[in-house]
Protein backbone atom coordinates (compact mmCIF):
# COMPACT_ATOMS: atom_id res chain seq x y z
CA UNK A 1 148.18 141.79 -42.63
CA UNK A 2 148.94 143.21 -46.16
CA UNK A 3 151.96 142.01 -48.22
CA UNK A 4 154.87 144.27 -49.78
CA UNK A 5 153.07 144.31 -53.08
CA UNK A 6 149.85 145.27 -51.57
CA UNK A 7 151.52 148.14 -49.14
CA UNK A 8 152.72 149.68 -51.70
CA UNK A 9 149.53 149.85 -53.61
CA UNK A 10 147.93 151.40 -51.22
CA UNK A 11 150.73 153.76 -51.33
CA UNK A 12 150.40 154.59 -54.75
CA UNK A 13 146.77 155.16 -54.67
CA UNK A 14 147.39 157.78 -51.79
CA UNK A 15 149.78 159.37 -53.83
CA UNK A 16 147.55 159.54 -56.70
CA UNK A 17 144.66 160.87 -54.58
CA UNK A 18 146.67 163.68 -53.31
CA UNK A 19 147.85 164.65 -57.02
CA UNK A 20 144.53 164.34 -58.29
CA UNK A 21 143.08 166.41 -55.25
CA UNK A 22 145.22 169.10 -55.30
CA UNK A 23 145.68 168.87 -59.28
CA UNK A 24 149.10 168.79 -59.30
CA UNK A 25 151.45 168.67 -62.33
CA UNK A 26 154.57 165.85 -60.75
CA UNK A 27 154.03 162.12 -59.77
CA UNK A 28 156.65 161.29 -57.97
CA UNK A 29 158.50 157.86 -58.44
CA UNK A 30 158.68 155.44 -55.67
CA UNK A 31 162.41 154.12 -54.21
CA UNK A 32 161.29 150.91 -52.26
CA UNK A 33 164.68 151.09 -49.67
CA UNK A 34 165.23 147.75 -49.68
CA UNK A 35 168.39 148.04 -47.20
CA UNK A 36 168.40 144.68 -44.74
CA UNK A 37 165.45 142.85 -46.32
CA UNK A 38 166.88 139.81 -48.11
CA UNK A 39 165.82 139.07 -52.16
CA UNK A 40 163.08 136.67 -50.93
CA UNK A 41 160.82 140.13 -49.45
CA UNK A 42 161.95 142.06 -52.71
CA UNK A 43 160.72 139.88 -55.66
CA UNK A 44 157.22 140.01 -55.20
CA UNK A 45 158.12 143.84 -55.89
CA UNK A 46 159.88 142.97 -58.75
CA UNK A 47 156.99 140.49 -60.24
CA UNK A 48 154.96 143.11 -60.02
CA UNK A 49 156.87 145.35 -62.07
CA UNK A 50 158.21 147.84 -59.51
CA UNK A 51 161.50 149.11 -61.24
CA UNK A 52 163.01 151.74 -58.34
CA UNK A 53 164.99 150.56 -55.07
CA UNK A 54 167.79 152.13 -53.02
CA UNK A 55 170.04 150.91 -50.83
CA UNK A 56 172.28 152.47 -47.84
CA UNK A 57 175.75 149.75 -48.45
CA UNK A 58 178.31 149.48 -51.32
CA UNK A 59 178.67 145.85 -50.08
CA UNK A 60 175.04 144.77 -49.45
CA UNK A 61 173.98 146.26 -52.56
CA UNK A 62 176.39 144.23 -54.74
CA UNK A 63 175.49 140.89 -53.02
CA UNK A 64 172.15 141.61 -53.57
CA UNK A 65 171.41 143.13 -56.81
CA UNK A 66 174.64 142.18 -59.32
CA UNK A 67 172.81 138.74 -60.49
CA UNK A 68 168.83 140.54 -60.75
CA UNK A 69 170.24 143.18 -63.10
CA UNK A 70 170.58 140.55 -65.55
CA UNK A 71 166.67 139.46 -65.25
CA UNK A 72 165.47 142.63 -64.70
CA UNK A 73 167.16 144.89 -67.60
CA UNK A 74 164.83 147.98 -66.60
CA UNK A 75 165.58 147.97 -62.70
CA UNK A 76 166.74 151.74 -61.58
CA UNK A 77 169.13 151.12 -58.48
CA UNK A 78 169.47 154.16 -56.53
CA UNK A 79 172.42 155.04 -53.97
CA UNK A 80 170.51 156.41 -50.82
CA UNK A 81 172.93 156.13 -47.88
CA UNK A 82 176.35 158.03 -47.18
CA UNK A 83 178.94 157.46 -49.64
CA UNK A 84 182.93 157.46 -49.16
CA UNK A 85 184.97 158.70 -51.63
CA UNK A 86 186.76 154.97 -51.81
CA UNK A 87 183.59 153.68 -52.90
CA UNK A 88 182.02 155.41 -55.55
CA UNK A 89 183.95 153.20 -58.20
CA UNK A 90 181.75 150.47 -57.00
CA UNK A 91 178.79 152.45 -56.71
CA UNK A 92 179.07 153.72 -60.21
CA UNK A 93 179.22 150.62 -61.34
CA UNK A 94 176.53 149.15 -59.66
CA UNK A 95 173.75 152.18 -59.06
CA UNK A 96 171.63 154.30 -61.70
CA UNK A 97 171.27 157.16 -59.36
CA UNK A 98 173.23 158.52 -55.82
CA UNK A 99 171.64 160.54 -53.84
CA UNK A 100 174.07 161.02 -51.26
CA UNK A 101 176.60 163.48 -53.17
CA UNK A 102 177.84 165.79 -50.13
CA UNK A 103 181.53 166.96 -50.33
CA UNK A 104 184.16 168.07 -53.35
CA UNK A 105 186.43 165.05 -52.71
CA UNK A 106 183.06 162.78 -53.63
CA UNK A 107 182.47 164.87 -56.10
CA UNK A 108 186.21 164.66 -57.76
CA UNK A 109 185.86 160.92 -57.56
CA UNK A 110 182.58 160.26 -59.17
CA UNK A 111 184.18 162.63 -62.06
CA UNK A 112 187.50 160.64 -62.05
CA UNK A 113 185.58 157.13 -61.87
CA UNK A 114 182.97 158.02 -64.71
CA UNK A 115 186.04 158.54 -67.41
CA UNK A 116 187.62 155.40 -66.50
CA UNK A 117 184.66 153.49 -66.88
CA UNK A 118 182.97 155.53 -69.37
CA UNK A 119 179.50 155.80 -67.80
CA UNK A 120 177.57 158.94 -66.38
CA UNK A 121 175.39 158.73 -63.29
CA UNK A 122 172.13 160.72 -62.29
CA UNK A 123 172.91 162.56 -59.12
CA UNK A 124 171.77 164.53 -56.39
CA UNK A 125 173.49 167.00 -53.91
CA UNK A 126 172.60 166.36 -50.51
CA UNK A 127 171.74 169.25 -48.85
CA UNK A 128 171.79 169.67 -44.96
CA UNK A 129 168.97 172.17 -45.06
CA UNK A 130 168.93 172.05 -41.22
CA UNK A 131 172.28 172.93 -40.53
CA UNK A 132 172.08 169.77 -37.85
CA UNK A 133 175.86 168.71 -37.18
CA UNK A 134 174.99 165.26 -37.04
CA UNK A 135 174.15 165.18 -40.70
CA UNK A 136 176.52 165.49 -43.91
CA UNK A 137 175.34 167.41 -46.67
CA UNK A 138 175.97 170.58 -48.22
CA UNK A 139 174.69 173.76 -46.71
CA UNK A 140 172.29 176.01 -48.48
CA UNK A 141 174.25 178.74 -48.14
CA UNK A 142 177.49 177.35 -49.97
CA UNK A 143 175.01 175.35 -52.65
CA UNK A 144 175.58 177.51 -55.58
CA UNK A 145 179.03 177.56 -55.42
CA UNK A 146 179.06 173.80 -54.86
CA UNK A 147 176.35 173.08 -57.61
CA UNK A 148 178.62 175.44 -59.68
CA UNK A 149 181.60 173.45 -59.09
CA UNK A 150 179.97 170.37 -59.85
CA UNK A 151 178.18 170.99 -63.32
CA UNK A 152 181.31 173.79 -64.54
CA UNK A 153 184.56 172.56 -63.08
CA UNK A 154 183.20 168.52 -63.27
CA UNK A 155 180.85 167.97 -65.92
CA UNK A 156 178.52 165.94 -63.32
CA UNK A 157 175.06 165.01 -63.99
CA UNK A 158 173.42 167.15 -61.35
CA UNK A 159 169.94 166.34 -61.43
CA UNK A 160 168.72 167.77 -58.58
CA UNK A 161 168.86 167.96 -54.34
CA UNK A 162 168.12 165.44 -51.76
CA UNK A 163 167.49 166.59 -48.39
CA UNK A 164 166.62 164.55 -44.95
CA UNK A 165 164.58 167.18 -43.21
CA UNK A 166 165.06 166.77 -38.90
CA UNK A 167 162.64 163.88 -36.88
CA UNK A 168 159.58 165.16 -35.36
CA UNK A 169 159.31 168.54 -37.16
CA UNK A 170 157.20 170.03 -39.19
CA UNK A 171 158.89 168.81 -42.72
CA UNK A 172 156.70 170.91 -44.89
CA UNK A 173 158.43 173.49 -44.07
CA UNK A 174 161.44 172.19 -44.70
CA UNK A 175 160.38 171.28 -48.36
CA UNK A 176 158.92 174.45 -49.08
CA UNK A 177 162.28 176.31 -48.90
CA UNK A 178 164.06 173.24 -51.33
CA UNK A 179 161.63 173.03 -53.50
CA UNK A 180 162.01 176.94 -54.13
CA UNK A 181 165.77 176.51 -54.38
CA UNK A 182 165.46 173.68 -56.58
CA UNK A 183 163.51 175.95 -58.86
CA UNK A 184 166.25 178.87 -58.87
CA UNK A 185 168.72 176.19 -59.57
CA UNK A 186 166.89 175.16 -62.36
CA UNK A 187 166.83 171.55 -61.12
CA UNK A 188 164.02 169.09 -62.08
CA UNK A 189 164.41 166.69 -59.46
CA UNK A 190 163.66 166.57 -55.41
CA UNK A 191 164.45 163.40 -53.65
CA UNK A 192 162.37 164.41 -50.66
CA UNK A 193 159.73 162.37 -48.36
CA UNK A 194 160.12 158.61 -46.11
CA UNK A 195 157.74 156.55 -44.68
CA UNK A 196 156.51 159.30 -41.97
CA UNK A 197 156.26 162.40 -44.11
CA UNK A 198 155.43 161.62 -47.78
CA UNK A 199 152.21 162.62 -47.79
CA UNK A 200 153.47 166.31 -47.22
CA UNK A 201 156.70 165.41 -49.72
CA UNK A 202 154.03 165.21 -52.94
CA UNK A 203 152.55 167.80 -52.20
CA UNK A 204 155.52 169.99 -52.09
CA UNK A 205 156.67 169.05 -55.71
CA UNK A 206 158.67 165.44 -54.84
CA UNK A 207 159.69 163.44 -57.47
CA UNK A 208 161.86 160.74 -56.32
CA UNK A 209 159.93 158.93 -52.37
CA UNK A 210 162.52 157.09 -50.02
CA UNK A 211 159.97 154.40 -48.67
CA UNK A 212 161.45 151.77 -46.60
CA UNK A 213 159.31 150.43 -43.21
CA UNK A 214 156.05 151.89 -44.44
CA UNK A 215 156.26 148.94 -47.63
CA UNK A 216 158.58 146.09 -46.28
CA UNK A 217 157.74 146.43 -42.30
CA UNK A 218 159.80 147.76 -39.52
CA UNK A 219 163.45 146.15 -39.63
CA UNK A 220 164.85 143.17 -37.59
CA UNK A 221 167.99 145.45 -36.39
């Protein structure tokens, strides 16, 4: 039975095996999604030097992480989950990155809450590159004009997209076509590939892996 530390290892190394096979140019960064598992399961990630984890909850987040900033000065804490509007004062606060930016009204408020308290956050549009009506997330078609809106209008720090391609499908093809737009957007960043399809995720040009169960275990929920 491996450990946390030792999981993601492993991870790493297949990572680095498909870069090195393929010869390609991006290493992507690994988010450990640390949503549920308690501080105890996360140190040994910490210890070890790990600096990227997400989280899903305003609330769970800030019970969890407020105190570790404080040992941990170079810890990157990344927004993963759905965001309302009424939270993103405490998420800008707390978080490095969010990944989940998916409406103007979010948008307005991350603007709004970044003059007040002076600070400017990394973020990503999510995109709902399926068009699936259970998801939020901006579709393709009405991207530019958002992305527009954001960087013009806003002044936000678009870094790049963030898409959750459908359950048992073929996600490559999924990353293919927003990797591409990424490109005509001029975007550096792709927060693309979990624990079942990250293996195709680096090789389609991710730089930012949501890994959750396939490090810390399935979840007691």
């Amino acid at each position: 039975m491996h450990t946390c530390s030792q999981r993601l290892d492993l991870i790493k190394n297949k990572v680095k095996e498909i870069i090195d096979k393929k010869q390609l140019k991006t290493v992507p960064n690994i988010i450990a999604i640390t949503k549920t598992f308690s501080l105890n399961t996360i140190t040994p990630l910490l210890e070890m030097g790990h600096i990227h984890f997400g989280e899903n909850k305003i609330q769970e987040a800030e019970s969890k992480w407020i105190g570790v900033r404080n040992k941990y000065s170079n810890l990157q804490l990344h927004m993963v989950g759905k965001l309302q509007s009424n939270k993103a004062k405490k998420a800008i606060k707390l978080f490095d990155y969010i990944h989940s930016l998916d409406s103007v009204k979010l948008a307005t408020k991350i603007c709004q809450y970044e003059k007040e308290l002076n600070k400017k956050i990394k973020l990503f549009i999510q995109v709902n590159i399926a068009k699936e009506h259970q998801k939020s997330g901006i579709l393709l078609y009405d991207l530019d004009k958002f992305y527009n809106y954001c960087t013009k209008e806003l002044s936000l720090n678009i870094i790049g997209l963030m898409c959750l391609p459908p359950i048992n499908n073929n996600s490559s093809q999924y990353f293919k076509i927003f990797k591409k737009k990424s490109e005509e957007l001029n975007l550096t960043d792709l927060s693309m590939g979990m624990s079942s399809d990250y293996e195709q995720a680096t090789l389609n040009g991710s730089t930012f892996l949501r890994l959750g169960t396939i490090i810390f275990g399935e979840r007691n929920i």
